[in-house]
C-alpha atoms as a PDB file:
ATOM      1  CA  UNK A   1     -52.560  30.881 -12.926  1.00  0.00           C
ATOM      2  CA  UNK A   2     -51.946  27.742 -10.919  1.00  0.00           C
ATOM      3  CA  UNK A   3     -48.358  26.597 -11.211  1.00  0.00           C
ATOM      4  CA  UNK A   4     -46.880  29.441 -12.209  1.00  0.00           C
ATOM      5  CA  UNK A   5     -44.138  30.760 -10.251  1.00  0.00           C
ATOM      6  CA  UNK A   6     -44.747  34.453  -9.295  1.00  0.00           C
ATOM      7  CA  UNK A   7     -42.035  37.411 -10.257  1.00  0.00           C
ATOM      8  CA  UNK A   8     -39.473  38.343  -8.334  1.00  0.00           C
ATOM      9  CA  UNK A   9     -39.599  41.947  -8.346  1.00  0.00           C
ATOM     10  CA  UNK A  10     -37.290  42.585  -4.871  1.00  0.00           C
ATOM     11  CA  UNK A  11     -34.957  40.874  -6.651  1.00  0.00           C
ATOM     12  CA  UNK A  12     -34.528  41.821  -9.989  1.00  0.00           C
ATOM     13  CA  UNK A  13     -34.724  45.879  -8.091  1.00  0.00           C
ATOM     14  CA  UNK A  14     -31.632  44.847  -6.258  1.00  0.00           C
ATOM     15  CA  UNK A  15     -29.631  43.270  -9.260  1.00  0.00           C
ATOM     16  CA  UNK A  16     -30.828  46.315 -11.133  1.00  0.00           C
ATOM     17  CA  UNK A  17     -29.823  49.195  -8.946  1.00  0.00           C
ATOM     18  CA  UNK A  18     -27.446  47.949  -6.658  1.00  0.00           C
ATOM     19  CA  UNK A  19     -25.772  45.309  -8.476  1.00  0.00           C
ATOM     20  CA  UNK A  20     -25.547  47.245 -11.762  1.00  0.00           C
ATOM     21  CA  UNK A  21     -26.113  50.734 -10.697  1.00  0.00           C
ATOM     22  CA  UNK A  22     -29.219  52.164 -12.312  1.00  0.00           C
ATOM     23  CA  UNK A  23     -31.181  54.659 -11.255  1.00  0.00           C
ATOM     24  CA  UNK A  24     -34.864  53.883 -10.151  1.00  0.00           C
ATOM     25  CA  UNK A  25     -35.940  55.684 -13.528  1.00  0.00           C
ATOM     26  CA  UNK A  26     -33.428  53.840 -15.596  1.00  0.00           C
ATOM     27  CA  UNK A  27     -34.730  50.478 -14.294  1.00  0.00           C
ATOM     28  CA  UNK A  28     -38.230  50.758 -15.057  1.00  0.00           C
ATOM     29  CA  UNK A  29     -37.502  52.565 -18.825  1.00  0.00           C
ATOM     30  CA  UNK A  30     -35.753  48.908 -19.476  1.00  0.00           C
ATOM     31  CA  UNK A  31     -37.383  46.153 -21.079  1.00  0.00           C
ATOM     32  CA  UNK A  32     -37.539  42.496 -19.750  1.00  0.00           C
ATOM     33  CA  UNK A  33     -34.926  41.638 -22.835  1.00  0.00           C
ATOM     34  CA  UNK A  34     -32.382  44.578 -21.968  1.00  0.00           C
ATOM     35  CA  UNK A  35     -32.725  43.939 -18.507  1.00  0.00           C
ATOM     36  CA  UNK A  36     -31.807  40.333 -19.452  1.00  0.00           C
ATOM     37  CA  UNK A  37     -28.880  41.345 -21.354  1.00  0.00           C
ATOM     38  CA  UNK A  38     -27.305  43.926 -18.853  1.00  0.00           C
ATOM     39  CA  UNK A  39     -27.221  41.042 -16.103  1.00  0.00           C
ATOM     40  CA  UNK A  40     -25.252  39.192 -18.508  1.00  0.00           C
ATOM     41  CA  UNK A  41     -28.279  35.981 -18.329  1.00  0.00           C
ATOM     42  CA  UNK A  42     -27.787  35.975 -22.634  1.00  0.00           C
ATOM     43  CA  UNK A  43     -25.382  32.993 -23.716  1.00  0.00           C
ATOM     44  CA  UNK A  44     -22.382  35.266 -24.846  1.00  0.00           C
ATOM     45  CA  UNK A  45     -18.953  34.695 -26.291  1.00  0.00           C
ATOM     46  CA  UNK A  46     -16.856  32.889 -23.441  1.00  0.00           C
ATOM     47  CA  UNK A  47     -13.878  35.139 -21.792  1.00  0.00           C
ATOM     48  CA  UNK A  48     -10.231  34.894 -23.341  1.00  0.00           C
ATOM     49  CA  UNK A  49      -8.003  32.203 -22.045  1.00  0.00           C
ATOM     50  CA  UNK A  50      -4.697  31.760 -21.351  1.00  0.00           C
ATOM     51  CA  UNK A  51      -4.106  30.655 -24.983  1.00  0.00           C
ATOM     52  CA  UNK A  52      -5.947  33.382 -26.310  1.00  0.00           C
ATOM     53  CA  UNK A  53      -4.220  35.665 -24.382  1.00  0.00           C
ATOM     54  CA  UNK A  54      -0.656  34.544 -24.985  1.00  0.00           C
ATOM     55  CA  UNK A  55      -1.450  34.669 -28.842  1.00  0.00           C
ATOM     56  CA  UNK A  56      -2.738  38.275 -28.431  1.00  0.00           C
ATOM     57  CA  UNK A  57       0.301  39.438 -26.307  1.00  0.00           C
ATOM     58  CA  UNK A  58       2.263  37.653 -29.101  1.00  0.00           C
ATOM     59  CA  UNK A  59       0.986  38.760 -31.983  1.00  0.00           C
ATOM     60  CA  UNK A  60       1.037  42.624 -30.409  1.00  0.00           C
ATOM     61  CA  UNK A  61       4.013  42.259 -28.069  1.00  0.00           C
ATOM     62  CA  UNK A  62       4.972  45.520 -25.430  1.00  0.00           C
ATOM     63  CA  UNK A  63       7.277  47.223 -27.819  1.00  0.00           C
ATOM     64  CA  UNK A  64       9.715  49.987 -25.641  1.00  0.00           C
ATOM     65  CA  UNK A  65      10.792  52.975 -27.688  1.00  0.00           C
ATOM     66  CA  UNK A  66      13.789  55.480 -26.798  1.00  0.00           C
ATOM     67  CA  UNK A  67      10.985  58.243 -25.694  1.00  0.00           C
ATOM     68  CA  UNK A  68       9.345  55.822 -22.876  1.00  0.00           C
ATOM     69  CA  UNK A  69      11.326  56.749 -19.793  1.00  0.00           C
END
């Protein structure tokens, strides 16, 4: 196994259960893939930007009505 780069197991605990809150049990019951996907490391579609947001807020504008105090 020469060149191989071992597993970081400390780490991926602590970005488990600390940095996304599982429990011990709930960590090891995940696979390497869902694991993968939780920590966000699959290529995703980007966040909304300020264009994207100004057309939503446009097309579905804050509307008032006479019962909102």
């Amino acid at each position: 196994m020469s060149g191989a780069r071992p597993f970081d197991w400390p780490g991926l605990m602590r970005a488990g259960m600390q940095g996304l809150g599982l429990k011990p049990h709930e960590f090891w019951a995940l696979t390497p893939a869902e694991l993968l996907i939780l920590m966000g490391d699959e290529p995703g579609v980007a966040p909304m930007g300020r264009a994207g947001l100004e057309a939503l807020a446009a097309r579905f504008p804050d509307v008032k009505d006479d019962h909102d105090g």
